[in-house]
C-alpha atoms as a PDB file:
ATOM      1  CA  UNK A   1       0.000   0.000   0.000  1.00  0.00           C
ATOM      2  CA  UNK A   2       2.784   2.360   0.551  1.00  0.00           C
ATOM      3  CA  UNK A   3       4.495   1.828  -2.539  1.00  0.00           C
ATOM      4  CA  UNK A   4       1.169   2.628  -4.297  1.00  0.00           C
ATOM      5  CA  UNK A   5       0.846   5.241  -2.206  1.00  0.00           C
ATOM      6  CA  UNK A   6       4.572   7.190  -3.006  1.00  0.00           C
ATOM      7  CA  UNK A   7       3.670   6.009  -6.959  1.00  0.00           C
ATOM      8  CA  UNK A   8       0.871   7.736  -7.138  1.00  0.00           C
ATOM      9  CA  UNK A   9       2.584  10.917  -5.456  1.00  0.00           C
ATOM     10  CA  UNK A  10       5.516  10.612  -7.639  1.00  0.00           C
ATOM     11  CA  UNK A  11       3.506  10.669 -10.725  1.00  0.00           C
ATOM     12  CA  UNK A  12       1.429  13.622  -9.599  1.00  0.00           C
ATOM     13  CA  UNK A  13       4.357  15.577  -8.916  1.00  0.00           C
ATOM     14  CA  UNK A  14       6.085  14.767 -11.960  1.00  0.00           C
ATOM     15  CA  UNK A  15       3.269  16.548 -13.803  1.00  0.00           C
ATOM     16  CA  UNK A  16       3.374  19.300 -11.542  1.00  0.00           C
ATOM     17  CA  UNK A  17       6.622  20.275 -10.769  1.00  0.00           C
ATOM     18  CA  UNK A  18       9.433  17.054 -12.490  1.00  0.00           C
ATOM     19  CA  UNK A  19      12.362  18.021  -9.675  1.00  0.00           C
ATOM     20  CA  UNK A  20      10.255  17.105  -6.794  1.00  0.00           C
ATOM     21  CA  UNK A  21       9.276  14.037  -7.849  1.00  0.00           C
ATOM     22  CA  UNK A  22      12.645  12.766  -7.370  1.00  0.00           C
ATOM     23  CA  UNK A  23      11.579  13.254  -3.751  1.00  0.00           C
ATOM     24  CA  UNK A  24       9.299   9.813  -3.623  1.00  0.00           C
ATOM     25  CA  UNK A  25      11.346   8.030  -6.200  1.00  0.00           C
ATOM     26  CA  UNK A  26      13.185   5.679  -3.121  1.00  0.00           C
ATOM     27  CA  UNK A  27      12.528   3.156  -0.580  1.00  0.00           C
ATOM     28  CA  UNK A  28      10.266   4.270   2.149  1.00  0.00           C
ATOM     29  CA  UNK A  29      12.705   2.545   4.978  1.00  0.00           C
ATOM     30  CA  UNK A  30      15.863   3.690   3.563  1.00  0.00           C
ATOM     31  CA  UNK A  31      16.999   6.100   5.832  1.00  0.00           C
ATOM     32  CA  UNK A  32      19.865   7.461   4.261  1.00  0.00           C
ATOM     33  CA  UNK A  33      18.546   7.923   0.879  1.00  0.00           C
ATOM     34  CA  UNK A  34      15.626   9.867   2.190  1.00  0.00           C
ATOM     35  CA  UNK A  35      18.687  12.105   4.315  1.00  0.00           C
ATOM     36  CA  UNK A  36      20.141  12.441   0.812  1.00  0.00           C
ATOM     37  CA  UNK A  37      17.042  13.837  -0.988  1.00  0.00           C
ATOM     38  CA  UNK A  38      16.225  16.170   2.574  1.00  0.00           C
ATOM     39  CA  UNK A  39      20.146  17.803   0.988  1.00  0.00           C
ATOM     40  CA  UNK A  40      18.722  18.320  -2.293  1.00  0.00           C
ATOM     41  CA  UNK A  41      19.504  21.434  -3.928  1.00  0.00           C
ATOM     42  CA  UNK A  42      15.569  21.715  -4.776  1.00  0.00           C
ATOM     43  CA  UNK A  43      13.411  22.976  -1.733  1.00  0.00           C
ATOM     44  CA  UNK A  44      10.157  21.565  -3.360  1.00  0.00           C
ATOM     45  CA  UNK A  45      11.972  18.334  -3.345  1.00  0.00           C
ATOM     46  CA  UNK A  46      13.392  18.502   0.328  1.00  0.00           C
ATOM     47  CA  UNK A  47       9.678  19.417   1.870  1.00  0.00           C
ATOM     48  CA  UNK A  48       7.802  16.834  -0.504  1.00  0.00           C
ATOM     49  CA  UNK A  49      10.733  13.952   1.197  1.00  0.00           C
ATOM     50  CA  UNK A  50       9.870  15.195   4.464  1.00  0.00           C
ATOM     51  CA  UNK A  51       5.879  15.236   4.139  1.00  0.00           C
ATOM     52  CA  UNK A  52       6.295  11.480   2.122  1.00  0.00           C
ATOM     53  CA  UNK A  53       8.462  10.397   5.533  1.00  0.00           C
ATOM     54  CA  UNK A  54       5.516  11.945   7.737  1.00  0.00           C
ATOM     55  CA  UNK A  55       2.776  10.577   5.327  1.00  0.00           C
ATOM     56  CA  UNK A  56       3.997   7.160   5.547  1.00  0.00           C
ATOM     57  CA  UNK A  57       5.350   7.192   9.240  1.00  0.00           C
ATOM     58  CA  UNK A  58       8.682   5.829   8.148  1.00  0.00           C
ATOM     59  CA  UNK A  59      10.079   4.331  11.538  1.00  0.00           C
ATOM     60  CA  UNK A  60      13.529   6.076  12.167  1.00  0.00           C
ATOM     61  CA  UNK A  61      13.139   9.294  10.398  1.00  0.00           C
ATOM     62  CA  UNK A  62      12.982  11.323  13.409  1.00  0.00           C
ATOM     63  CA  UNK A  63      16.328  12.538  13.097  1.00  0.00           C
ATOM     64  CA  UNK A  64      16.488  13.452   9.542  1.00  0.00           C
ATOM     65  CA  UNK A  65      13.237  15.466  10.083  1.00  0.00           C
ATOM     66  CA  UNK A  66      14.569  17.429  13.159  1.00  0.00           C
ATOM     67  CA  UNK A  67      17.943  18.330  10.970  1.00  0.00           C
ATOM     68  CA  UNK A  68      15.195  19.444   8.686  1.00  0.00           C
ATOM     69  CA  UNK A  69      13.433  22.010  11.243  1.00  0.00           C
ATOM     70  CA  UNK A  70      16.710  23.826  10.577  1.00  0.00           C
ATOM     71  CA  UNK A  71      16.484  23.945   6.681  1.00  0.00           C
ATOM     72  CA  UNK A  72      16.805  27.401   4.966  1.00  0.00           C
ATOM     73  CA  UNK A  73      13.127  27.179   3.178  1.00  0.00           C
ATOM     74  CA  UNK A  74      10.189  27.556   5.349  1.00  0.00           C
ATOM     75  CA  UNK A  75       7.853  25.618   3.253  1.00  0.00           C
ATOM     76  CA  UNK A  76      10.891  22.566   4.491  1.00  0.00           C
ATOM     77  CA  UNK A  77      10.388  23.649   7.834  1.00  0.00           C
ATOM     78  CA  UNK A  78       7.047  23.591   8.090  1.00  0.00           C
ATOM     79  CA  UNK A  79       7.093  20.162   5.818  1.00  0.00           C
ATOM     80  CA  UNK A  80       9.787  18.693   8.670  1.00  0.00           C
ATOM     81  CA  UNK A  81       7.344  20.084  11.708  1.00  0.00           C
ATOM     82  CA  UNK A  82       3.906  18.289  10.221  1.00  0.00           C
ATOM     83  CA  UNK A  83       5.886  15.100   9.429  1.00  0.00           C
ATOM     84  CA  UNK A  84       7.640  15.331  13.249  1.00  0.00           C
ATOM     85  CA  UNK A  85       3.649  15.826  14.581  1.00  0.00           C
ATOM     86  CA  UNK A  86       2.758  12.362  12.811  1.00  0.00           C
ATOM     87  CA  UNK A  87       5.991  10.735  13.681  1.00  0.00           C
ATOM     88  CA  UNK A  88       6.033  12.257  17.138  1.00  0.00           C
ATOM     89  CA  UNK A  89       2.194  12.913  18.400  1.00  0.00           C
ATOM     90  CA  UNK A  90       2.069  15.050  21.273  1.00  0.00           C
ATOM     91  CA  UNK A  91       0.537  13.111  24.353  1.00  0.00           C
END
């Protein structure tokens, strides 16, 4: 379901805007590729790899998504924060 899930994003962002699609092009657990793509030069692509990680609750993506909160873009900021609040639910 998840892989359907990031296709279906990918190919809506491909017709909306090609660069960020590269954001949902990986693996949903691997960790380091998704702190790769939250480096990319592209801020539409770094804030659509945080909300996929927060979308899909990726298990260990916490601390990719808190480097994120630090990001020069705000859209990426607020992109790291909503992903953090699914990841992370206040109690």
């Amino acid at each position: 379901m998840r892989a359907l899930i990031a296709l279906a994003v990918a190919a809506a962002l491909a017709l909306a805007a090609p660069a960020a699609a590269r954001a949902c092009a990986g693996d949903l657990s691997d960790i380091a590729y998704w702190r790769a793509v939250l480096r990319d030069p592209d801020p539409r692509v770094r804030a659509r790899a945080a909300t996929a990680l927060g979308e899909n609750r990726t298990a260990g993506a916490g601390p990719a998504l808190r480097e994120a909160l630090r990001d020069p873009d705000e859209e990426v900021r607020r992109a790291a924060a909503r992903a953090l609040e699914r990841l992370e639910p206040r109690r």
